[in-house]
Protein backbone atom coordinates (compact mmCIF):
# COMPACT_ATOMS: atom_id res chain seq x y z
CA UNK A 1 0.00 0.00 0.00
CA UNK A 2 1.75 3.54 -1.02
CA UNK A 3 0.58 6.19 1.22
CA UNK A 4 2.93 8.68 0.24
CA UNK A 5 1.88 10.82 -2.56
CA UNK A 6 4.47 13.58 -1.86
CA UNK A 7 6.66 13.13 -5.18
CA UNK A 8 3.49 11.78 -7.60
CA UNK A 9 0.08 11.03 -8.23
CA UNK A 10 -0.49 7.85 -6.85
CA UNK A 11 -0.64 8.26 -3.08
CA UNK A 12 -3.08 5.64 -1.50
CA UNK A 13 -3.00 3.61 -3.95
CA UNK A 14 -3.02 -0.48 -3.77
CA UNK A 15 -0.20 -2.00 -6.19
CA UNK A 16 -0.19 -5.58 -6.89
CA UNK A 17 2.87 -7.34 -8.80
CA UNK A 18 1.50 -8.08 -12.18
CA UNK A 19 5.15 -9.20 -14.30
CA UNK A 20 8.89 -8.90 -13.81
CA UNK A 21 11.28 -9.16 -10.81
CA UNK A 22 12.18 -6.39 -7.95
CA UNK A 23 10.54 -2.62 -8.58
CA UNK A 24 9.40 -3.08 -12.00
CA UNK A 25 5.82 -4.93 -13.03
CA UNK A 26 4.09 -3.16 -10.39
CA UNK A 27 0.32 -1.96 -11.94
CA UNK A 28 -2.88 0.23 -9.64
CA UNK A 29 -5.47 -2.26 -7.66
CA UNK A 30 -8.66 -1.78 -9.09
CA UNK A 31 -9.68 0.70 -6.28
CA UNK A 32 -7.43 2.90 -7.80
CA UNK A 33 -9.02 6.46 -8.49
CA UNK A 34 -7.89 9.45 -9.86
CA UNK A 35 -10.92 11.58 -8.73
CA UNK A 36 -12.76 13.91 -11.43
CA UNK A 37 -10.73 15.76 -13.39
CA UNK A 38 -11.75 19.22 -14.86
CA UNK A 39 -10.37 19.67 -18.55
CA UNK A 40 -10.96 22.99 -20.58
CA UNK A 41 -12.13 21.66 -23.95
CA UNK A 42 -9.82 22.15 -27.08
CA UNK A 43 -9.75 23.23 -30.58
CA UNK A 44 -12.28 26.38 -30.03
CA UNK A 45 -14.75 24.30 -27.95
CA UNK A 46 -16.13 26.11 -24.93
CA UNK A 47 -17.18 24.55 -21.32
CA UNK A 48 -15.26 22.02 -19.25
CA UNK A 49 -14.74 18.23 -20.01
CA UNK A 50 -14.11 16.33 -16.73
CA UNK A 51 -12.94 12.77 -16.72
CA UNK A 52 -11.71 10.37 -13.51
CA UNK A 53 -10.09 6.80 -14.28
CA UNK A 54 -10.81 4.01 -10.99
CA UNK A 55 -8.59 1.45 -11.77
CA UNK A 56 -8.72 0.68 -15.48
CA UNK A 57 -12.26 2.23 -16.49
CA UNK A 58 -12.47 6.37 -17.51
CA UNK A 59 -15.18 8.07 -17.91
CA UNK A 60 -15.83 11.46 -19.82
CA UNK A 61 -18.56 13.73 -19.08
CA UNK A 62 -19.86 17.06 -19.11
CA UNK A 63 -22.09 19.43 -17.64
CA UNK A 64 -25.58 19.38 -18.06
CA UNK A 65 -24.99 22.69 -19.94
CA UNK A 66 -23.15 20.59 -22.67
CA UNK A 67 -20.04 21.63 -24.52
CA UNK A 68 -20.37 24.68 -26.68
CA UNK A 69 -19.32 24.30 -30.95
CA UNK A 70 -20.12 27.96 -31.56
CA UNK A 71 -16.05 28.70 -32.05
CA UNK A 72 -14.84 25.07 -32.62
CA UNK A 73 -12.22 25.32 -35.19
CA UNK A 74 -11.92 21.22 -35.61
CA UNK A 75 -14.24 17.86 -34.09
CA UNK A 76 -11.85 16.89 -31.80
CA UNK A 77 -12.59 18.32 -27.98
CA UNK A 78 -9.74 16.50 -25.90
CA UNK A 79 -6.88 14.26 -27.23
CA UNK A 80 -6.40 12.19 -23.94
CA UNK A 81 -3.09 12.01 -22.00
CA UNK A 82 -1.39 8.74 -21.02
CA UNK A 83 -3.39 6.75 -18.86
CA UNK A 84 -6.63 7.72 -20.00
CA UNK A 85 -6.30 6.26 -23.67
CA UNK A 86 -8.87 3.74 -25.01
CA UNK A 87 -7.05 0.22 -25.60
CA UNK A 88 -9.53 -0.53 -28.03
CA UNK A 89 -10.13 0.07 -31.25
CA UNK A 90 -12.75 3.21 -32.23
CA UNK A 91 -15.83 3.12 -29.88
CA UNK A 92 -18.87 5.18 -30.81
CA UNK A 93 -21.15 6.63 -28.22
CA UNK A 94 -24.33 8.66 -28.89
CA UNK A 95 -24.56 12.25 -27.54
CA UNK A 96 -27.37 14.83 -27.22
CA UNK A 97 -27.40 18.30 -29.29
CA UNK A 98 -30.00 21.01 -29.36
CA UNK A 99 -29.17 21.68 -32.87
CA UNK A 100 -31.28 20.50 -36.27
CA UNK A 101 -29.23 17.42 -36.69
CA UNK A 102 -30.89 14.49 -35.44
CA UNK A 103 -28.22 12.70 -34.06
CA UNK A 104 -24.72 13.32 -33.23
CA UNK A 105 -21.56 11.12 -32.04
CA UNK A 106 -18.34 10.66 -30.13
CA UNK A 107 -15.56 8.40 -30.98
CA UNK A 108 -12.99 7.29 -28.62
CA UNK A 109 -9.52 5.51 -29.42
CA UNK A 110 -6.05 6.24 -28.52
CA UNK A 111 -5.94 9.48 -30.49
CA UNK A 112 -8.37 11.11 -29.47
CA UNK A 113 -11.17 11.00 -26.75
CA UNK A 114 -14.33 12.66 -28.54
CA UNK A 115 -14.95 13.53 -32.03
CA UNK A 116 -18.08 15.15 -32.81
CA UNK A 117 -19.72 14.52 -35.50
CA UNK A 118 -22.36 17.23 -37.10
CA UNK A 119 -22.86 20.51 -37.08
CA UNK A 120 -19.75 22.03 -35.18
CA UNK A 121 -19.09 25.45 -35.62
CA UNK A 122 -23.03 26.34 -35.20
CA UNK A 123 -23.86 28.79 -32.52
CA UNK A 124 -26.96 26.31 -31.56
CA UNK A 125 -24.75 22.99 -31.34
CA UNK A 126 -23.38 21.78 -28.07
CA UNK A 127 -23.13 18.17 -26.70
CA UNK A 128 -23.96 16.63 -23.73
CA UNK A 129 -22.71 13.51 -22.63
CA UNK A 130 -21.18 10.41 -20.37
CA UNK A 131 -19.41 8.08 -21.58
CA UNK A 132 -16.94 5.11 -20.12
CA UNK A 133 -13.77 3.32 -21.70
CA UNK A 134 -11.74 0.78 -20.52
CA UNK A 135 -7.83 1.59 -20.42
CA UNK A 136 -4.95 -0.63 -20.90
CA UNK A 137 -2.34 2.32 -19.71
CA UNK A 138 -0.61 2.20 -17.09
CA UNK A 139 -1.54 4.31 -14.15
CA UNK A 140 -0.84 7.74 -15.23
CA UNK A 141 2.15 9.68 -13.65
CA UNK A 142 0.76 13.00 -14.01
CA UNK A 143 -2.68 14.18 -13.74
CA UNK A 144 -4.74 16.06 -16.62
CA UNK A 145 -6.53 19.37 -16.05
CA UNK A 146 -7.26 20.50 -12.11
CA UNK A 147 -9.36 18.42 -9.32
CA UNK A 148 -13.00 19.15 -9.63
């Protein structure tokens, strides 16, 4: 059990030997849990993304206010750090938007964490989501964004 988080992230934190010999092959026990995370969206996208890993599952969300296209210059909101990356291959997820499109999308994979799809760039088009991943990473040794 490491209780020290002086020097890191991962301060109370259960480690369990998972490969190798002496201080390598050490990986997070599942109660691991990086508490939410608040992210400022990218690529001209206004509001705040937040996203917490426990153990190997993330999970992206936003505000019920959604996540704002009117200035996005691009689809891609957040392009997540190590530790947070999907280990699978694309995922697609629906999400809600006030706009005229009926429907609109996020993709997840190691490159980036949501991709609209739809009208971005529309003063009328935000998303609201919540989605969940499963991660392969290891446990991250730095922390995205700020505690929320």
């Amino acid at each position: 059990l490491q209780t020290d988080a002086t020097t890191d992230v991962k301060g109370w934190i259960r480690w369990r030997k998972a490969s190798g010999t002496g201080n390598t092959g050490w990986v997070a026990g599942p109660e691991a849990d990086t508490g939410a995370r608040a992210i400022t969206a990218a690529n001209g996208w206004s509001g705040t993304l937040y996203v917490r890993r426990v153990g190997s599952v993330v999970r992206a969300w936003c505000s019920s206010t959604g996540i704002s296209a009117t200035a996005a210059t691009n689809n891609t909101l957040w392009t997540p750090v190590a530790g947070f990356r999907s280990h699978t291959a694309t995922q697609h997820f629906p999400a809600n938007h006030p706009s005229t499109y009926a429907f609109a999308a996020l993709y997840v994979d190691g490159t980036y964490l949501a991709r609209a799809d739809g009208n971005f760039g529309s003063s009328t088009y935000s998303l609201s989501f919540s989605v969940m991943w499963t991660t392969d990473d290891t446990w991250p040794s730095s922390l995205p964004g700020s505690a929320a």
